[in-house]
Protein backbone atom coordinates (compact mmCIF):
# COMPACT_ATOMS: atom_id res chain seq x y z
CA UNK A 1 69.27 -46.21 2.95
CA UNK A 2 68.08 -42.96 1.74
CA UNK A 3 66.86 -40.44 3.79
CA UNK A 4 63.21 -40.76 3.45
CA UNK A 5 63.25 -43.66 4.64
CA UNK A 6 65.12 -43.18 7.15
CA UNK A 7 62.65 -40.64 8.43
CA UNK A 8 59.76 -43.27 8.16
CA UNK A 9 61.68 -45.60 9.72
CA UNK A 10 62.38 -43.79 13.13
CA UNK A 11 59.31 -41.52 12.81
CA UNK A 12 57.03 -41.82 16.57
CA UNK A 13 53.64 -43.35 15.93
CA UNK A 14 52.45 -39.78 17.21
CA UNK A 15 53.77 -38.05 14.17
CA UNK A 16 52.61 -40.69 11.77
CA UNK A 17 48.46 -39.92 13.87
CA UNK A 18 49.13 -36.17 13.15
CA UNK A 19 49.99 -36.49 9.41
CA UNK A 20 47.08 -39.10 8.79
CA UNK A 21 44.66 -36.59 10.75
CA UNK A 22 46.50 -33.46 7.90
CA UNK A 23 45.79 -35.72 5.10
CA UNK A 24 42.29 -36.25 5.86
CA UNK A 25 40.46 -33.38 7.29
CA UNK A 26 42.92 -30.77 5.07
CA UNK A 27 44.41 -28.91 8.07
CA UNK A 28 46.80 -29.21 10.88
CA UNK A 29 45.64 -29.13 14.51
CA UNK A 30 45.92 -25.96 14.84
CA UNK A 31 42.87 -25.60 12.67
CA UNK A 32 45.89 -23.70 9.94
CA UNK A 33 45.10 -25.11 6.11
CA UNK A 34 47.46 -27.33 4.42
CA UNK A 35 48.53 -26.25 1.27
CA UNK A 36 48.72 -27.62 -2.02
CA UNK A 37 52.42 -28.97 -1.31
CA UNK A 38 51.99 -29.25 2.62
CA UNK A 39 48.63 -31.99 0.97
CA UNK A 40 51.09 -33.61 -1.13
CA UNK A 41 53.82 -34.38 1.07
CA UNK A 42 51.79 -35.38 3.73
CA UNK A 43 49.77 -37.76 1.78
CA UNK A 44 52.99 -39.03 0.33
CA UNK A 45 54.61 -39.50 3.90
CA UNK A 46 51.46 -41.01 5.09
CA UNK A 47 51.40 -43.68 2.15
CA UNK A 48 54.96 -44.57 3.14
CA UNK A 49 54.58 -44.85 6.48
CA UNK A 50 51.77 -47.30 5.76
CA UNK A 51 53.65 -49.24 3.09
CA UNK A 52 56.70 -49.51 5.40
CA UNK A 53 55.53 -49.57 8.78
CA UNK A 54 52.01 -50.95 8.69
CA UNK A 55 50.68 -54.57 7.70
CA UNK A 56 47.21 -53.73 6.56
CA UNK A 57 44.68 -55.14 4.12
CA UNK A 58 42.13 -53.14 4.62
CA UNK A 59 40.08 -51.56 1.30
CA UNK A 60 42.32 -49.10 -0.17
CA UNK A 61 44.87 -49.07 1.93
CA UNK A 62 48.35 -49.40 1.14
CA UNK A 63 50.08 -52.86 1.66
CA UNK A 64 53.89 -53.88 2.65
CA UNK A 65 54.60 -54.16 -1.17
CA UNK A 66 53.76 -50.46 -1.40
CA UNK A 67 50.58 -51.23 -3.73
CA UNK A 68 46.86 -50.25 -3.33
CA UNK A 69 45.09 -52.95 -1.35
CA UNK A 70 41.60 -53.36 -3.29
CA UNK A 71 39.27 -56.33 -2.03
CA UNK A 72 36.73 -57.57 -4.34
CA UNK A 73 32.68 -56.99 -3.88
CA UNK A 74 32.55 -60.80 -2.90
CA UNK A 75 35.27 -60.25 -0.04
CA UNK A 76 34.21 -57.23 1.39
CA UNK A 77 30.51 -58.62 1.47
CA UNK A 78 32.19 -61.59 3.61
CA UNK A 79 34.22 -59.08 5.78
CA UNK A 80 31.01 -57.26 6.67
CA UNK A 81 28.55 -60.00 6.82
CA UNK A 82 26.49 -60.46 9.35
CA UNK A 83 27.43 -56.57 10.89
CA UNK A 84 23.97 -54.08 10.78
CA UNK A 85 25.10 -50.44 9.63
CA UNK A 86 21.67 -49.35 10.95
CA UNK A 87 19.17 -50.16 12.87
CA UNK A 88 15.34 -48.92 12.84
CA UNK A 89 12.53 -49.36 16.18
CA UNK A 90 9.34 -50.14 15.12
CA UNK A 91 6.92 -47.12 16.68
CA UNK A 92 4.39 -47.90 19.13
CA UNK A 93 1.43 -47.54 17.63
């Protein structure tokens, strides 16, 4: 086993929270900046964590196979049927 994956494989689900929360908002939680590398690696750890730990299907998420999980317009319209993003009250007039 190399040692990547070694590292996902015994890395605490807290870790794994942090790195996701990196990846997204571009900073640790100390409010420092990732940089350009710091980005990369973390979004790299992040997709293998997914791909190895994680059983999702989700929209663009990464599956057990390690590839892009991309639902069709027809699947996502049944996955979200029937849920209101918004809703709007009439004013009293």
């Amino acid at each position: 086993m190399s040692d990547i994956n070694k590292v996902i494989d015994e890395m605490p689900d807290e870790v794994y929270a942090r790195l996701l929360s990196a990846a997204e908002l571009g900073k640790w939680d100390d409010g420092s900046v990732l940089s350009d590398e710091q980005k990369e690696q973390t979004l790299q750890l992040v997709m293998l964590y997914q791909a190895r730990r994680l059983n999702q299907t989700d929209h663009f998420t990464i599956g057990n196979q390690g590839t892009l999980n991309e639902l069709s317009k027809a699947e996502l319209k049944k996955q979200f049927k029937g849920e209101s993003i918004a809703a709007f009250k009439a004013e009293e007039l």
